[in-house]
PDB file of N, CA and C in Angstrom:
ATOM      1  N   UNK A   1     126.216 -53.468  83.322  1.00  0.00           N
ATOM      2  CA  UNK A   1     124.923 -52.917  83.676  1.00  0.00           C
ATOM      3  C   UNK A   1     124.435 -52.026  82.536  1.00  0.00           C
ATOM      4  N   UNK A   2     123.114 -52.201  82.061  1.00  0.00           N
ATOM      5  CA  UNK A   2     122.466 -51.233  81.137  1.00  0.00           C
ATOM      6  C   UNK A   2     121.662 -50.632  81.379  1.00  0.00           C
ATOM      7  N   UNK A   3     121.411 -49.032  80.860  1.00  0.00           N
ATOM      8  CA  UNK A   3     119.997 -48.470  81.394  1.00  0.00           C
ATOM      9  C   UNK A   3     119.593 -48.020  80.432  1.00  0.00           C
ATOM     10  N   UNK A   4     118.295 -47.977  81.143  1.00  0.00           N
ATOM     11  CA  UNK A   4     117.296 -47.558  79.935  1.00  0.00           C
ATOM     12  C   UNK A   4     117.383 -46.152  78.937  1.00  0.00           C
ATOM     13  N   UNK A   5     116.861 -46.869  77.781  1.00  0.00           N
ATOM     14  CA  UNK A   5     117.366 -45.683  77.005  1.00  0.00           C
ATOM     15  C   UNK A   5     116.640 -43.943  76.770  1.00  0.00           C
ATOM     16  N   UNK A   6     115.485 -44.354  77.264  1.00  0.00           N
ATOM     17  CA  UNK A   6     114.525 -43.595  77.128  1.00  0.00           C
ATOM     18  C   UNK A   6     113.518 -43.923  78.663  1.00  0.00           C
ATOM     19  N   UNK A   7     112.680 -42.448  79.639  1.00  0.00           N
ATOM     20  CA  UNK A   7     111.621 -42.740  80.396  1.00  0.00           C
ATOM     21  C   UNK A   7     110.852 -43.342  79.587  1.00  0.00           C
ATOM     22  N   UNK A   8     109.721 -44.501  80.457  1.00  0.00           N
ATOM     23  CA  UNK A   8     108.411 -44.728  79.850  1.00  0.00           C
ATOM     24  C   UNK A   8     107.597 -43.815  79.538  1.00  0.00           C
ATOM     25  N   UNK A   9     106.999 -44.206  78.448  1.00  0.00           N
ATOM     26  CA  UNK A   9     105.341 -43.488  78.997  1.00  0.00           C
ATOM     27  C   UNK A   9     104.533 -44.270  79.537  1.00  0.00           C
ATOM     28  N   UNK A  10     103.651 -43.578  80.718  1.00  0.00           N
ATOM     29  CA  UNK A  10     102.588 -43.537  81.332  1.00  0.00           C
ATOM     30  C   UNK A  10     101.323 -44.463  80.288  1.00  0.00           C
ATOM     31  N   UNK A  11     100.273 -44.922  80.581  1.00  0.00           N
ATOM     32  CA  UNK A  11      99.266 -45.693  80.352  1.00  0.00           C
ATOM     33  C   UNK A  11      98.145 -44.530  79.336  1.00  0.00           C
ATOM     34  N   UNK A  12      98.498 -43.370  80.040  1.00  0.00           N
ATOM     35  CA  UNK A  12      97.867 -42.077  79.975  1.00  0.00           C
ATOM     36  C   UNK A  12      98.176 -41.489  78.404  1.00  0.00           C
ATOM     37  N   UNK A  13      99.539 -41.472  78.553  1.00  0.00           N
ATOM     38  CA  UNK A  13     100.358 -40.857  77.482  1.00  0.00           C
ATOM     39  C   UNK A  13     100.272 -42.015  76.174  1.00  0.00           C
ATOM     40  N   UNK A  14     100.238 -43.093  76.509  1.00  0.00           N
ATOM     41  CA  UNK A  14     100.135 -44.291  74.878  1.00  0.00           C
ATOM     42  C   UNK A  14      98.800 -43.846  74.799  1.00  0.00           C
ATOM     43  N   UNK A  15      97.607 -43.707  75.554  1.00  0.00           N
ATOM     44  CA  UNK A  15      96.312 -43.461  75.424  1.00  0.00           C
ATOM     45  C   UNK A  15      96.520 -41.949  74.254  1.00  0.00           C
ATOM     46  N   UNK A  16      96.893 -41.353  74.855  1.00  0.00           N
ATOM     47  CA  UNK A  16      96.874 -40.158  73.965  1.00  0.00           C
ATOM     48  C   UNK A  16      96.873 -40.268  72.798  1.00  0.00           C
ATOM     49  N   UNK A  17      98.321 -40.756  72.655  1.00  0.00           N
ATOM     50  CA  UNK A  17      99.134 -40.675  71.381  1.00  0.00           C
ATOM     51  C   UNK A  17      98.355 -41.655  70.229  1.00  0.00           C
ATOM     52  N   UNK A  18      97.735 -42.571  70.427  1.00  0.00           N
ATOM     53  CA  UNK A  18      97.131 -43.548  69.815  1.00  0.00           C
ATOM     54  C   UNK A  18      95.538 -43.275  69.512  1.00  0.00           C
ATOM     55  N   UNK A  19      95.107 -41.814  70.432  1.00  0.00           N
ATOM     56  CA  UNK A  19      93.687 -41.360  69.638  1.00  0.00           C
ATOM     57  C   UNK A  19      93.984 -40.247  68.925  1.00  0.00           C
ATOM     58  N   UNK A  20      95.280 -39.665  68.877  1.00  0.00           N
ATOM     59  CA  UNK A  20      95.454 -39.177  67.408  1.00  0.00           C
ATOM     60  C   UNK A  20      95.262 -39.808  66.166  1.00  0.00           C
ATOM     61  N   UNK A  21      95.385 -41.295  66.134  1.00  0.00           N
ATOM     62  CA  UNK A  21      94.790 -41.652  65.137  1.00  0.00           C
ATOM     63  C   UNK A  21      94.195 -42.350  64.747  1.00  0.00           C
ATOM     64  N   UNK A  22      93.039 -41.793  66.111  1.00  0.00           N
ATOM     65  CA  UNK A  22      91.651 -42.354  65.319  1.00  0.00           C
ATOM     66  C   UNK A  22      90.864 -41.430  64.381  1.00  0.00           C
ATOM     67  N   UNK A  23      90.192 -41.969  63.592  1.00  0.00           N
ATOM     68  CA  UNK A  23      89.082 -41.329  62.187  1.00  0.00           C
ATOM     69  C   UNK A  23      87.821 -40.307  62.808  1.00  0.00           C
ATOM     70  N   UNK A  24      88.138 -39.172  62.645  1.00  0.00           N
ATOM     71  CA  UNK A  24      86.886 -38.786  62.960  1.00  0.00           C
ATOM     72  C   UNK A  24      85.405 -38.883  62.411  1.00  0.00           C
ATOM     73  N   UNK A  25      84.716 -38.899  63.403  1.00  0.00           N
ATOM     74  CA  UNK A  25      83.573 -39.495  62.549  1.00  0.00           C
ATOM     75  C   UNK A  25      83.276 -40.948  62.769  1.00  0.00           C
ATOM     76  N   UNK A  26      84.194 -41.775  63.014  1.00  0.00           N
ATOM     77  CA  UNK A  26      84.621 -43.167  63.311  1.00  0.00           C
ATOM     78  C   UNK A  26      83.863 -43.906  63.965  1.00  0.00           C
ATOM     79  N   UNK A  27      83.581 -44.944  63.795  1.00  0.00           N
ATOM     80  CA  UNK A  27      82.982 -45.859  64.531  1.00  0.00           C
ATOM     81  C   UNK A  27      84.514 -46.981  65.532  1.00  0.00           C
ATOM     82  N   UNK A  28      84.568 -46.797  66.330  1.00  0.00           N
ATOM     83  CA  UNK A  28      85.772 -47.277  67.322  1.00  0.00           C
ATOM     84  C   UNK A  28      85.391 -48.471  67.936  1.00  0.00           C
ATOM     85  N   UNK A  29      86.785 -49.899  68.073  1.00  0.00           N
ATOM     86  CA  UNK A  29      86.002 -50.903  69.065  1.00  0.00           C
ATOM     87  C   UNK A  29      87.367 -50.670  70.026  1.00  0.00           C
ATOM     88  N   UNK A  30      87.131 -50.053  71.303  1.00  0.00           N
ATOM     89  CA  UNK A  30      88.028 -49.502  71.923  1.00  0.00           C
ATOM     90  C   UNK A  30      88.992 -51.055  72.638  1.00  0.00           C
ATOM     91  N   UNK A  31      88.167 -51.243  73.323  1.00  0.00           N
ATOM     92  CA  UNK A  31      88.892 -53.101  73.289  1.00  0.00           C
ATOM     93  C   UNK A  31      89.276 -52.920  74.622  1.00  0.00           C
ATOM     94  N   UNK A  32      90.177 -53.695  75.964  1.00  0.00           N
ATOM     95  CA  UNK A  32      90.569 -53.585  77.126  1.00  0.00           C
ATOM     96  C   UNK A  32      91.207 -53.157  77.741  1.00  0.00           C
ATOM     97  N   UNK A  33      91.785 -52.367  78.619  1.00  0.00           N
ATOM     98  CA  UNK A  33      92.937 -51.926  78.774  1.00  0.00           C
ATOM     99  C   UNK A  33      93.173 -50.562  78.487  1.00  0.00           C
ATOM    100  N   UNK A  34      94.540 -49.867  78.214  1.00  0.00           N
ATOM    101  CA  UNK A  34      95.138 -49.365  77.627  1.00  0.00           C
ATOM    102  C   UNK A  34      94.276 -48.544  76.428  1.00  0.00           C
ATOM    103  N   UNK A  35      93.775 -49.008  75.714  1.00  0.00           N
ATOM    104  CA  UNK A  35      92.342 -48.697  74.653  1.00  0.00           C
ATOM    105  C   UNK A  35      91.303 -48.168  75.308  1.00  0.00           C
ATOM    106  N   UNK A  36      90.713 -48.320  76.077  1.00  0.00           N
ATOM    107  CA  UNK A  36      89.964 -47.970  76.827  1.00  0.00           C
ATOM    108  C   UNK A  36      89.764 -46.390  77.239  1.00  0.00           C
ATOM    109  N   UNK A  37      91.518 -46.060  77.210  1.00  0.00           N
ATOM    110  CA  UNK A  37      91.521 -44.783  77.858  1.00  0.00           C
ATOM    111  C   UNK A  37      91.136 -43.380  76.837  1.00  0.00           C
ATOM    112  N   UNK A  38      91.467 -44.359  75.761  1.00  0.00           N
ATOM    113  CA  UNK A  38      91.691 -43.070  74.608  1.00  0.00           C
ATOM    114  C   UNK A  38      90.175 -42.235  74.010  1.00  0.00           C
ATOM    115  N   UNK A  39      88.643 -43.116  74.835  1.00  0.00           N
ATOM    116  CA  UNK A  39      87.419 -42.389  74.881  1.00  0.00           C
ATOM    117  C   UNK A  39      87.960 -40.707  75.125  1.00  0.00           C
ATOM    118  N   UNK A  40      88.618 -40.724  76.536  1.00  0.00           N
ATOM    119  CA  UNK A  40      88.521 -39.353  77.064  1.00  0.00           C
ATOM    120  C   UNK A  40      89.330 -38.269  76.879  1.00  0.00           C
ATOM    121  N   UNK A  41      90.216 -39.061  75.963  1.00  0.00           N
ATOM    122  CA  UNK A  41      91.634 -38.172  75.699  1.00  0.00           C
ATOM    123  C   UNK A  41      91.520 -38.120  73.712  1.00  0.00           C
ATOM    124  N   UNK A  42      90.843 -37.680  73.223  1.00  0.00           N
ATOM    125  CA  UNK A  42      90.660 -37.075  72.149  1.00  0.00           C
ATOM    126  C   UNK A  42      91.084 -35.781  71.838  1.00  0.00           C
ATOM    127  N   UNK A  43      91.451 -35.793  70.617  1.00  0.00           N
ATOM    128  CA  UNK A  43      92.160 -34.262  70.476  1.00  0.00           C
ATOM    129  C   UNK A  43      90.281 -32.975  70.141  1.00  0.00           C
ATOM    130  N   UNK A  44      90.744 -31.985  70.532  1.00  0.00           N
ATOM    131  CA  UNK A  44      89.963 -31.500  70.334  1.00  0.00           C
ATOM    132  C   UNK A  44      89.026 -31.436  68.971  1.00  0.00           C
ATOM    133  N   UNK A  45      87.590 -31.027  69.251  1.00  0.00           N
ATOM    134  CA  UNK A  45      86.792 -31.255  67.788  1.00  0.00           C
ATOM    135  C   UNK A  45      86.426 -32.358  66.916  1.00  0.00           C
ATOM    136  N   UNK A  46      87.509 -33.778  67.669  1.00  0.00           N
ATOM    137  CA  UNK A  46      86.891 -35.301  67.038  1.00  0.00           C
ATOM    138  C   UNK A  46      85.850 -35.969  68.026  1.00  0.00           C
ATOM    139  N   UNK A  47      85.166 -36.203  67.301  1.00  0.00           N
ATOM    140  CA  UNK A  47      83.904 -37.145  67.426  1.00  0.00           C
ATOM    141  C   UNK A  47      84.418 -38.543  67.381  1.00  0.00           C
ATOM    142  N   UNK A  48      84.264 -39.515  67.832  1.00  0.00           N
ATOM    143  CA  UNK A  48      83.673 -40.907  67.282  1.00  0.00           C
ATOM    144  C   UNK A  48      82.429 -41.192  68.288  1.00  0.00           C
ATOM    145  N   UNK A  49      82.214 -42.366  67.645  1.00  0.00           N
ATOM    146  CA  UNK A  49      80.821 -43.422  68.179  1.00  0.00           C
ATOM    147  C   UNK A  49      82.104 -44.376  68.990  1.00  0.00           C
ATOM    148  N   UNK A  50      81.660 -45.323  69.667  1.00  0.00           N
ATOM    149  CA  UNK A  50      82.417 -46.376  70.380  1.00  0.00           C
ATOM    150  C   UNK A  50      81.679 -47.701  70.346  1.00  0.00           C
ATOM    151  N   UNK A  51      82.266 -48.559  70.120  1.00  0.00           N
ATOM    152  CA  UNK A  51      81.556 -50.175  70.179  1.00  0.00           C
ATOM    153  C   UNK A  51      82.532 -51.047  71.212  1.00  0.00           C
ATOM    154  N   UNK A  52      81.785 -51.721  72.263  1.00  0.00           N
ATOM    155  CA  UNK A  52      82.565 -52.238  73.023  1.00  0.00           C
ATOM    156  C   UNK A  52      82.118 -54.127  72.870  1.00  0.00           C
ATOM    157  N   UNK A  53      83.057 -55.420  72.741  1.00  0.00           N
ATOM    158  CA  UNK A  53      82.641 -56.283  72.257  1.00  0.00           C
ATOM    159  C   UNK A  53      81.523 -57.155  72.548  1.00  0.00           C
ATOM    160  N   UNK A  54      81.007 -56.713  74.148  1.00  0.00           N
ATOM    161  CA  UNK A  54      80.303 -57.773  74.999  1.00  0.00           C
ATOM    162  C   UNK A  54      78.423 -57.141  74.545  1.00  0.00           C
ATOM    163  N   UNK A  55      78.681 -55.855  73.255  1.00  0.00           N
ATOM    164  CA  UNK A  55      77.037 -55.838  72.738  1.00  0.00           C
ATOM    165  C   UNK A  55      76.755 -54.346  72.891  1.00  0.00           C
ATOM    166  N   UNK A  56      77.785 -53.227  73.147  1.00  0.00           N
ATOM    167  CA  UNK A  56      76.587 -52.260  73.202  1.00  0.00           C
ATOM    168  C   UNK A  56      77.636 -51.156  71.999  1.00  0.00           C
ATOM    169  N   UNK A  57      77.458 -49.831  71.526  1.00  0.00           N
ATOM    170  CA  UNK A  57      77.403 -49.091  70.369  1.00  0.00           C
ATOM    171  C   UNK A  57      76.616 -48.076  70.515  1.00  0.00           C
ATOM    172  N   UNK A  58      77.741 -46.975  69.889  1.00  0.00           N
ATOM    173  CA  UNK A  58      77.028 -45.710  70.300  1.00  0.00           C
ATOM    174  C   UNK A  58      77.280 -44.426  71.338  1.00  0.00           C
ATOM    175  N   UNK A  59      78.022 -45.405  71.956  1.00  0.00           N
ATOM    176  CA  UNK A  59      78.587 -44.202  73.271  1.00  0.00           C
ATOM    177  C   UNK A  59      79.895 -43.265  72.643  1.00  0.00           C
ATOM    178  N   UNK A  60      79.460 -42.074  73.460  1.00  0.00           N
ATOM    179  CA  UNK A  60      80.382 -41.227  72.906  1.00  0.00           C
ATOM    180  C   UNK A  60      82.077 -41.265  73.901  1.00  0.00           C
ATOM    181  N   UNK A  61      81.987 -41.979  75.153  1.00  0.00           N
ATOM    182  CA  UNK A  61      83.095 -42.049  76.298  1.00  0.00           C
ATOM    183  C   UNK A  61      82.898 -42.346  77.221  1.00  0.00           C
ATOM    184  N   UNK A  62      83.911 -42.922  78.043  1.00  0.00           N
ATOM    185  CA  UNK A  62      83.384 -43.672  79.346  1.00  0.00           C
ATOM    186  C   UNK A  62      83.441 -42.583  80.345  1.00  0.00           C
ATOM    187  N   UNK A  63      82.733 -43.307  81.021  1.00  0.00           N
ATOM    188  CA  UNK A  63      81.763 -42.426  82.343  1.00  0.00           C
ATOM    189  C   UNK A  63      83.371 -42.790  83.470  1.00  0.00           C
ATOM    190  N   UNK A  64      83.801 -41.507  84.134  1.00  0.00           N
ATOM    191  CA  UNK A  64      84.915 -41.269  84.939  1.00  0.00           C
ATOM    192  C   UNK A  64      84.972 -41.962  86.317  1.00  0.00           C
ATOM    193  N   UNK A  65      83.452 -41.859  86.784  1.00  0.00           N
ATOM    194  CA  UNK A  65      82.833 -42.093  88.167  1.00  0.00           C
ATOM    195  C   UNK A  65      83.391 -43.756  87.914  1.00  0.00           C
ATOM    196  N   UNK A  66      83.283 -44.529  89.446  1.00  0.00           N
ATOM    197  CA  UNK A  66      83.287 -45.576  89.573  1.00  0.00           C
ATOM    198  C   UNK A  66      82.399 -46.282  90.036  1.00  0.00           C
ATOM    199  N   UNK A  67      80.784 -45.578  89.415  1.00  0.00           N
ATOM    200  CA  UNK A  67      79.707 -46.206  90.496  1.00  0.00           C
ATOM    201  C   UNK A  67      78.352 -46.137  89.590  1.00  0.00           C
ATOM    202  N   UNK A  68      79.241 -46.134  88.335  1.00  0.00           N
ATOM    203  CA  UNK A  68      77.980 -46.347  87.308  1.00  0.00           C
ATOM    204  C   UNK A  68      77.038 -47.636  87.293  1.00  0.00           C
ATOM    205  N   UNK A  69      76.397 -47.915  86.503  1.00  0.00           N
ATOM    206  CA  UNK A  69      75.393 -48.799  86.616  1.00  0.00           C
ATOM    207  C   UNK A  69      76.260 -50.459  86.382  1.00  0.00           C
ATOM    208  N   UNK A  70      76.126 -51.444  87.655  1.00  0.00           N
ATOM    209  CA  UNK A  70      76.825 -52.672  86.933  1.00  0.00           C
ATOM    210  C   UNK A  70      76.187 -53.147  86.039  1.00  0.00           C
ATOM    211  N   UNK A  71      74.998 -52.882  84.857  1.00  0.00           N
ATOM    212  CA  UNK A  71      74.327 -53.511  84.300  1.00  0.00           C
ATOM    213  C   UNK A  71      74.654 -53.216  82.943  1.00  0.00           C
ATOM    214  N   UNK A  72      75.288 -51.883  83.121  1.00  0.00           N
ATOM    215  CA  UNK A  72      76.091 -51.226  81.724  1.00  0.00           C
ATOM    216  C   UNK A  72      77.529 -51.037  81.454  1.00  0.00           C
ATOM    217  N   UNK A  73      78.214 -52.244  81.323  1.00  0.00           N
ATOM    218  CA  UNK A  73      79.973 -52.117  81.538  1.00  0.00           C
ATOM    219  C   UNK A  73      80.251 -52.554  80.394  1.00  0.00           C
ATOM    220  N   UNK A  74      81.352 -51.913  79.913  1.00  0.00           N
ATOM    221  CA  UNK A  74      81.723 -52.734  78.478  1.00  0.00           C
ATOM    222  C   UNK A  74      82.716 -54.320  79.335  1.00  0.00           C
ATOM    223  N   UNK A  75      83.324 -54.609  78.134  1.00  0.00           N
ATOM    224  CA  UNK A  75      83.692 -56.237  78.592  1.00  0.00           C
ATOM    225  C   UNK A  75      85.158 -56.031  79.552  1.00  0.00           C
ATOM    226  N   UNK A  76      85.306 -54.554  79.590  1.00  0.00           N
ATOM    227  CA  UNK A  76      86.706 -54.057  80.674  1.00  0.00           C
ATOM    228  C   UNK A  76      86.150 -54.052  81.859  1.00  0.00           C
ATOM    229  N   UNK A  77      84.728 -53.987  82.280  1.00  0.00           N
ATOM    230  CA  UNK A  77      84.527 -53.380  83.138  1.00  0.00           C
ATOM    231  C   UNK A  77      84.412 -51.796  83.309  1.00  0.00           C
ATOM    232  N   UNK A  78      84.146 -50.753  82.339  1.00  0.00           N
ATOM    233  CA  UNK A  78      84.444 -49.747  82.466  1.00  0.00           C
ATOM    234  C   UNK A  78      82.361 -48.871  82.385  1.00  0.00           C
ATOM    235  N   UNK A  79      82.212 -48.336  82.855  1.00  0.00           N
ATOM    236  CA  UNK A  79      81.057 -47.967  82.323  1.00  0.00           C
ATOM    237  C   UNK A  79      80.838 -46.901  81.393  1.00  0.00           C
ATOM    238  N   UNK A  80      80.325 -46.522  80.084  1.00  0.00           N
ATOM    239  CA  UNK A  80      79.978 -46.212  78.979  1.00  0.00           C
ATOM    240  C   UNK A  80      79.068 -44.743  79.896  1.00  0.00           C
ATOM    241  N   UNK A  81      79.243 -43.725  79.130  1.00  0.00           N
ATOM    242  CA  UNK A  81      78.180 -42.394  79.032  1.00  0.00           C
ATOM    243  C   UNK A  81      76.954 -43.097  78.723  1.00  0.00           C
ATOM    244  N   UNK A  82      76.165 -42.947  78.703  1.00  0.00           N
ATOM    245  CA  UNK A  82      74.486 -43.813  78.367  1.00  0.00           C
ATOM    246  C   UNK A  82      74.465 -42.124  77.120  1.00  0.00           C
ATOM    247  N   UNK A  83      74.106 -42.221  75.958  1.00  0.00           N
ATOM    248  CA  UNK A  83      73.858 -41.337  74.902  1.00  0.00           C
ATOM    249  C   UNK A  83      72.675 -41.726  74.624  1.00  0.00           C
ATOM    250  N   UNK A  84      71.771 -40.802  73.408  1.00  0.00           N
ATOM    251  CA  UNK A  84      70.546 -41.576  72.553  1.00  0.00           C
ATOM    252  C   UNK A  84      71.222 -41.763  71.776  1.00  0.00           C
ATOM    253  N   UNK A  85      70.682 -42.824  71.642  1.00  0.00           N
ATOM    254  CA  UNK A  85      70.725 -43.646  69.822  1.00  0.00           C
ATOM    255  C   UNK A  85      71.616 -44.953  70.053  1.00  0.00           C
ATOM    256  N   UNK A  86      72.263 -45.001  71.580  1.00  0.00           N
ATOM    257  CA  UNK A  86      72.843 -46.438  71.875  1.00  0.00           C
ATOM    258  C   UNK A  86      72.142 -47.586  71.452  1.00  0.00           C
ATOM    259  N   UNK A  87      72.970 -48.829  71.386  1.00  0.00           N
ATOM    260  CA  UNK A  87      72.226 -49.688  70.929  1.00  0.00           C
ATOM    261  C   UNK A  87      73.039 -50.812  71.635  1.00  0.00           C
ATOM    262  N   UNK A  88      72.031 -51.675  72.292  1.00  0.00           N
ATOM    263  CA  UNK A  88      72.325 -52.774  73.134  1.00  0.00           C
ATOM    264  C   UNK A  88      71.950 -54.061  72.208  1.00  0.00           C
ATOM    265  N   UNK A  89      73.260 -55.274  72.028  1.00  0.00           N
ATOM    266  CA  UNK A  89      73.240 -56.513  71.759  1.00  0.00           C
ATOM    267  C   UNK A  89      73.788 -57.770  72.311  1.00  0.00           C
ATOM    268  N   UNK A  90      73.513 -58.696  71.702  1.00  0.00           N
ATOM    269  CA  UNK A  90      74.457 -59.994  72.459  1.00  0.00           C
ATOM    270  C   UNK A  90      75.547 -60.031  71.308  1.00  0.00           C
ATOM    271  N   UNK A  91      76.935 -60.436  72.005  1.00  0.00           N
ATOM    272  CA  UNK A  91      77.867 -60.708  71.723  1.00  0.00           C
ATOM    273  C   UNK A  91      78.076 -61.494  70.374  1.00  0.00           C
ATOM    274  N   UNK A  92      77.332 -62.012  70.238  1.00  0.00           N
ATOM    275  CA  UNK A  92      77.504 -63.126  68.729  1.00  0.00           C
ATOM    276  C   UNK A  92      77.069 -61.731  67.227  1.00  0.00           C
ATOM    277  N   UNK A  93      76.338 -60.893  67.589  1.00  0.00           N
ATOM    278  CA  UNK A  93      75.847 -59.330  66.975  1.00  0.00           C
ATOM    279  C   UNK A  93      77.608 -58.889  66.615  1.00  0.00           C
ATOM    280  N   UNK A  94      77.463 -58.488  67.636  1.00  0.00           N
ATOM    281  CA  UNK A  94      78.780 -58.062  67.988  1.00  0.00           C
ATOM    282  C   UNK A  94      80.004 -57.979  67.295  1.00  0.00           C
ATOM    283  N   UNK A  95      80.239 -59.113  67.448  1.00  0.00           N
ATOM    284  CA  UNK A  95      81.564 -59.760  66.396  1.00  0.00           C
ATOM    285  C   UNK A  95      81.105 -59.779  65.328  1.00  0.00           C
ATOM    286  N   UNK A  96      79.628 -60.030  64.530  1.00  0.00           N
ATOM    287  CA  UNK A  96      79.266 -59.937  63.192  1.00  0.00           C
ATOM    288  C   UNK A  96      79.470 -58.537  62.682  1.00  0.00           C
ATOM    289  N   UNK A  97      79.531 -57.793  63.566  1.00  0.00           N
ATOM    290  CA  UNK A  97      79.681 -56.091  63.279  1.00  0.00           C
ATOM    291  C   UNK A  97      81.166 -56.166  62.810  1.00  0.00           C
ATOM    292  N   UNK A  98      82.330 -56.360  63.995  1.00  0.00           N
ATOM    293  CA  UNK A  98      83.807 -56.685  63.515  1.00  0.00           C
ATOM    294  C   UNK A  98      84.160 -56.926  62.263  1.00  0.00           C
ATOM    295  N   UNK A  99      83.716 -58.729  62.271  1.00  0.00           N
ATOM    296  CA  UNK A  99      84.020 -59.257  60.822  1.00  0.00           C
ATOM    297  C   UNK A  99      83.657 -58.842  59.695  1.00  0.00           C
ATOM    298  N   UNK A 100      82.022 -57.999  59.952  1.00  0.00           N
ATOM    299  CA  UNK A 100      81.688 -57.198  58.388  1.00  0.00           C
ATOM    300  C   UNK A 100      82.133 -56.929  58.247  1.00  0.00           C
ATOM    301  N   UNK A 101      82.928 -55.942  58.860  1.00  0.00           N
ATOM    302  CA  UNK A 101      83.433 -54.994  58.530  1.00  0.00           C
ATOM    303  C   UNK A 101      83.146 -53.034  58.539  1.00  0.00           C
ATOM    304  N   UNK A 102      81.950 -53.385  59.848  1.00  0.00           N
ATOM    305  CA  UNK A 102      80.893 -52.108  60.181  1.00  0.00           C
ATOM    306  C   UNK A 102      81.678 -51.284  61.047  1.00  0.00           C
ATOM    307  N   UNK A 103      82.663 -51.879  61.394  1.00  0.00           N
ATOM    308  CA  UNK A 103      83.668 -50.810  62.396  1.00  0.00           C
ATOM    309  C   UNK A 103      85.102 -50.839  61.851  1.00  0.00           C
ATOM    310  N   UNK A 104      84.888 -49.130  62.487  1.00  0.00           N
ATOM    311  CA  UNK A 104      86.334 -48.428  61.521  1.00  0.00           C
ATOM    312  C   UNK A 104      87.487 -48.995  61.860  1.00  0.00           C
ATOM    313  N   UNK A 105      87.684 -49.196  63.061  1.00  0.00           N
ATOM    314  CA  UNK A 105      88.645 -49.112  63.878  1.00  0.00           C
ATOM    315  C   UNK A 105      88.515 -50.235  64.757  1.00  0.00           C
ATOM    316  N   UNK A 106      89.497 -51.126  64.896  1.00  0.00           N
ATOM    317  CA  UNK A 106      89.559 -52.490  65.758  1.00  0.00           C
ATOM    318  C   UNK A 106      90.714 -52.629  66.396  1.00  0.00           C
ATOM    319  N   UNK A 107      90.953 -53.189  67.830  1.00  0.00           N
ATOM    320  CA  UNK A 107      92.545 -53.315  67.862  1.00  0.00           C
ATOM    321  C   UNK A 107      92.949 -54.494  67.088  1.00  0.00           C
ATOM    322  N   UNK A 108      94.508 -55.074  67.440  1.00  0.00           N
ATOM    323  CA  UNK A 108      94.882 -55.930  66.866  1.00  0.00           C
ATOM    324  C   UNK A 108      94.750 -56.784  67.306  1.00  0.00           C
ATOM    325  N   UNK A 109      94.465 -58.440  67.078  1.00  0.00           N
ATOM    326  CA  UNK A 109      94.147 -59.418  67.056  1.00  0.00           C
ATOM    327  C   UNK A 109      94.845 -60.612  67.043  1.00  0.00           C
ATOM    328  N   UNK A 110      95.633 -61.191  68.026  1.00  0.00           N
ATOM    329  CA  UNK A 110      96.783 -62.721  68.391  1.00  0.00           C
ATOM    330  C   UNK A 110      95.539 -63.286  67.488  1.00  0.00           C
ATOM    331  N   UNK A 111      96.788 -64.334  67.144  1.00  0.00           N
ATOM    332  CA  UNK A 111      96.278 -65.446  66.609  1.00  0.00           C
ATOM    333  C   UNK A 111      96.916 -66.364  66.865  1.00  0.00           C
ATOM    334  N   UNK A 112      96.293 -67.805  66.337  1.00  0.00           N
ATOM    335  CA  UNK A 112      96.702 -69.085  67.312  1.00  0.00           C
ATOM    336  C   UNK A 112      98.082 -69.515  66.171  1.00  0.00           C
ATOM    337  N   UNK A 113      98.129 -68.881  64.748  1.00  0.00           N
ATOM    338  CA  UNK A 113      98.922 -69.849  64.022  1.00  0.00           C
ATOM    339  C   UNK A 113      98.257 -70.799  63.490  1.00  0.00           C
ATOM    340  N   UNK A 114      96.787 -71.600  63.725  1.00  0.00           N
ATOM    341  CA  UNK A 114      96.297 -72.418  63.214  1.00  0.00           C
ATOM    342  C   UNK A 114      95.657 -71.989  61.977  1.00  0.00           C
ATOM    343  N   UNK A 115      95.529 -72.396  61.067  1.00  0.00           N
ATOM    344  CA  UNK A 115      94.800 -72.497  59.795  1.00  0.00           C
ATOM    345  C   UNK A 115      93.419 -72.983  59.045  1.00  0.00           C
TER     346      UNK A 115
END
């Protein structure tokens, strides 16, 4: 029988630890999940912008409530703070932002192996 070597961390706690290093100033594509969380758990005094993939940019963190607008969800399902200066697109925008290379910060990306 083996046990574990170490408690987990919590969903909460990888959230943390992983917006330590984000860029302040940053433009962020927070992505699903797990990513998601690290809007609200910033260390004190950092800023970023947030880009979520399904078109919108600009938000400063997701909204806590569960009864925000269904018309404004990133592609988690999560709803976005509404800020000025947001900017709403379609998805094909979107990913052209990614691949430019207009955002700081992306998660990581499976790939098929194909060429």
């Amino acid at each position: 029988m083996t046990t574990d070597p170490a408690p987990r961390l919590s969903r909460t706690d990888i959230a943390r630890r992983a917006a330590l290093d984000l860029p302040d100033g940053g433009i962020v594509n927070l992505g699903i999940g797990i990513p998601a969380l690290c809007s609200n758990l910033l260390p004190e005094g950092v800023e970023l912008r947030y880009h979520a993939e399904n078109g919108i940019l600009g938000f400063s963190e997701m909204d806590t409530k569960l009864d925000g607008d269904p018309n404004i969800m990133d592609a988690g399902g999560n709803f976005p703070k509404l800020v000025p200066g947001m900017a709403f697109f379609d998805s094909v925008e979107s990913f052209g932002l990614i691949r430019g290379g207009h955002i700081d910060v992306t998660g990581p990306r499976r790939t098929t192996g194909l060429r």
